[in-house]
C-alpha atoms as a PDB file:
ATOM      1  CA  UNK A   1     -54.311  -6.695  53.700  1.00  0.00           C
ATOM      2  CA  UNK A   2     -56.045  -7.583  50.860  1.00  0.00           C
ATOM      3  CA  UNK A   3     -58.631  -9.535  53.221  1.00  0.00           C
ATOM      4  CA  UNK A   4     -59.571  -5.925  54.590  1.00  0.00           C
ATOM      5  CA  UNK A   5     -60.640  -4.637  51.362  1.00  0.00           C
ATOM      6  CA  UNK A   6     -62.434  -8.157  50.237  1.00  0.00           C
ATOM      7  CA  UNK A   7     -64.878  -7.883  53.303  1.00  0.00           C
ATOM      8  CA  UNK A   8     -65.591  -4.375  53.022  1.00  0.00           C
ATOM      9  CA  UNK A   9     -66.460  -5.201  49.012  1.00  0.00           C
ATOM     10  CA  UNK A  10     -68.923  -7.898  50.224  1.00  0.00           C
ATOM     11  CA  UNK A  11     -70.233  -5.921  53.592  1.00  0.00           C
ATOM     12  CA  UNK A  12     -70.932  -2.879  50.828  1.00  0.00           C
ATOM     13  CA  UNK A  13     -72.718  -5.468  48.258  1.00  0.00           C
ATOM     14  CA  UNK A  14     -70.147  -4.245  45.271  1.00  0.00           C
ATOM     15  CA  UNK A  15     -69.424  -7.206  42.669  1.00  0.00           C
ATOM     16  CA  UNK A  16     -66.151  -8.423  42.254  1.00  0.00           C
ATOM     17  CA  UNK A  17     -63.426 -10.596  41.438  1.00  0.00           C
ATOM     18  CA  UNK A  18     -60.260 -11.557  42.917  1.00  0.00           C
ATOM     19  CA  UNK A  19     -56.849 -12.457  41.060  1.00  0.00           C
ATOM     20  CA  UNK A  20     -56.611 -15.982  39.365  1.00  0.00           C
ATOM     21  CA  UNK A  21     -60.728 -15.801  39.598  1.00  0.00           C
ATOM     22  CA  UNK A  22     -61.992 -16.972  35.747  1.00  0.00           C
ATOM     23  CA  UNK A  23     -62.542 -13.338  34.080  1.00  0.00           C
ATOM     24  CA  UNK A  24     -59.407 -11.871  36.006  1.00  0.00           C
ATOM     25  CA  UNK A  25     -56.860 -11.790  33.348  1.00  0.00           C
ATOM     26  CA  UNK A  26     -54.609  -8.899  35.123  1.00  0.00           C
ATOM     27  CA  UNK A  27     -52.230  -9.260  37.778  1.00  0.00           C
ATOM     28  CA  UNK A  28     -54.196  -6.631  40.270  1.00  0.00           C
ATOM     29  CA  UNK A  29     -55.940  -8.186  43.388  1.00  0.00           C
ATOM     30  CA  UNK A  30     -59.622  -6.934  42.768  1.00  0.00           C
ATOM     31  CA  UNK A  31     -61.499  -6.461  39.281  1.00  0.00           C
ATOM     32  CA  UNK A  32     -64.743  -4.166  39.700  1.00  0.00           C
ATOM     33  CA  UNK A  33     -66.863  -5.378  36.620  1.00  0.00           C
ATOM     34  CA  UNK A  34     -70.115  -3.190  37.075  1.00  0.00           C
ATOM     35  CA  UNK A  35     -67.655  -0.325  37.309  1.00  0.00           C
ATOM     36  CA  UNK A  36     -64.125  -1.247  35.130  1.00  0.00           C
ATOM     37  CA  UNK A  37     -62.276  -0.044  37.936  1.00  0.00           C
ATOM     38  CA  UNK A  38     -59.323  -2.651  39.679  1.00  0.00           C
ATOM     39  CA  UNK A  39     -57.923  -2.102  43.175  1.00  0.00           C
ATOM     40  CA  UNK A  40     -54.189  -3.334  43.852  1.00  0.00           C
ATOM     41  CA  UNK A  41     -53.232  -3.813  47.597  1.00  0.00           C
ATOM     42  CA  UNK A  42     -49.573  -3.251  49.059  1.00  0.00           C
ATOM     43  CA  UNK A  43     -48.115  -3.052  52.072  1.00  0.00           C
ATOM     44  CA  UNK A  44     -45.148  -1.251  50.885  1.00  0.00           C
ATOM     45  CA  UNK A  45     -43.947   0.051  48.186  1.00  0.00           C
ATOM     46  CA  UNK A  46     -42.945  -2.563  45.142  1.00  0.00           C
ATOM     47  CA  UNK A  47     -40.965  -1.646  41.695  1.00  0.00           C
ATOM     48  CA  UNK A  48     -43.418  -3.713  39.590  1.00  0.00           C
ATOM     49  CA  UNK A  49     -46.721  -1.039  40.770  1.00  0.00           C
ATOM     50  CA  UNK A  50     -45.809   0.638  37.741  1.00  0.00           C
ATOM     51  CA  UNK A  51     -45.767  -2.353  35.479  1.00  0.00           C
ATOM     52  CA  UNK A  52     -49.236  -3.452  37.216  1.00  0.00           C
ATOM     53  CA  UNK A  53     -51.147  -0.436  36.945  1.00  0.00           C
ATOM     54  CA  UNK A  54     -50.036  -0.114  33.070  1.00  0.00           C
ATOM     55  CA  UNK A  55     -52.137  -2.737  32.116  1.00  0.00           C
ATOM     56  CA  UNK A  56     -55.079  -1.423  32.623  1.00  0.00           C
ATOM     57  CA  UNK A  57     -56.641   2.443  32.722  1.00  0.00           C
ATOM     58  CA  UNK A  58     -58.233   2.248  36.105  1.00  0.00           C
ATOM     59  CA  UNK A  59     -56.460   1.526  39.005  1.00  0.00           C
ATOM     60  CA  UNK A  60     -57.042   2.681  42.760  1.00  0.00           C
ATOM     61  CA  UNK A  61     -53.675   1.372  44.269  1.00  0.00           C
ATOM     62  CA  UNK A  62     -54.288   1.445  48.334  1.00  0.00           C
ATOM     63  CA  UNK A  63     -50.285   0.997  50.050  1.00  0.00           C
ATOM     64  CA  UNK A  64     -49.885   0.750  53.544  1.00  0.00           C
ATOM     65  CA  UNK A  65     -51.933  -0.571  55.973  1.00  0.00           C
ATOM     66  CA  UNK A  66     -53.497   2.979  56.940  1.00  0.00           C
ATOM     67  CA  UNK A  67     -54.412   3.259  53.298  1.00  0.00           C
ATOM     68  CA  UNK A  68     -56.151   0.282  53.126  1.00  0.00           C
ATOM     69  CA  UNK A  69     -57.739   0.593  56.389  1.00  0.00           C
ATOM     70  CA  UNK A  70     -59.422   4.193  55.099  1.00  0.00           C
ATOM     71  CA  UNK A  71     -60.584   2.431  51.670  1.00  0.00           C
ATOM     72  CA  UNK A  72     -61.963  -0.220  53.372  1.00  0.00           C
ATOM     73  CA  UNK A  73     -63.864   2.238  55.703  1.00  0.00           C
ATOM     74  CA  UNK A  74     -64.835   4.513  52.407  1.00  0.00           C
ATOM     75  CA  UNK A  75     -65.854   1.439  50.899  1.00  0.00           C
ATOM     76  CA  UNK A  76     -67.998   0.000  54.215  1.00  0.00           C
ATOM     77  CA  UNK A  77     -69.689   3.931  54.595  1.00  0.00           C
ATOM     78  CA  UNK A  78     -70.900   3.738  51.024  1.00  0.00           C
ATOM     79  CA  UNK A  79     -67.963   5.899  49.499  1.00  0.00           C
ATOM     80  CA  UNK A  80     -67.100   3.659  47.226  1.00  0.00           C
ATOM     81  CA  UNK A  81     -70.286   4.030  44.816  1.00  0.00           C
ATOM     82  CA  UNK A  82     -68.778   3.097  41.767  1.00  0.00           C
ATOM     83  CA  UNK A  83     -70.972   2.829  38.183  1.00  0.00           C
ATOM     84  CA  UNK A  84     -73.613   4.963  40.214  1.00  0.00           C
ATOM     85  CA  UNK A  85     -74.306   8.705  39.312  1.00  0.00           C
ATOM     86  CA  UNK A  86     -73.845  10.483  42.465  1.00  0.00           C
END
């Protein structure tokens, strides 16, 4: 799943870094620097979501597959503009 949303980041040209990358302290799959935002990936639901998405302010959590497959689209159609005024 979180494959999906890696290729659409690199199709769309947005900067990242994945988890256990240098620079990726946080347990969440995808740090946006040029934006501050993270992305967390699930297929289900987990209890520890909440404990993830505490650590930092800016989390877009995507769970279940249909979810992901929509961000990954927003992200491919240039929906996903993030650190750009729109």
């Amino acid at each position: 799943m979180e494959r999906l949303i890696e290729d659409a980041l690199i199709e769309a040209g947005v900067s990242f870094t994945r988890e256990g990358q240098p620079g990726h302290q946080y347990a969440l799959d995808f740090y946006l620097p040029d934006s501050d935002v993270f992305i967390e990936v699930k297929r289900f639901h987990s209890d520890r979501i909440a404990a993830q998405t505490a650590r930092v302010p800016n989390v877009i959590v995507a769970q279940g597959k249909p979810a992901v497959e929509a961000l990954a689209a927003l992200i491919r159609a240039g929906g996903f503009a993030v650190g750009q005024p729109r």
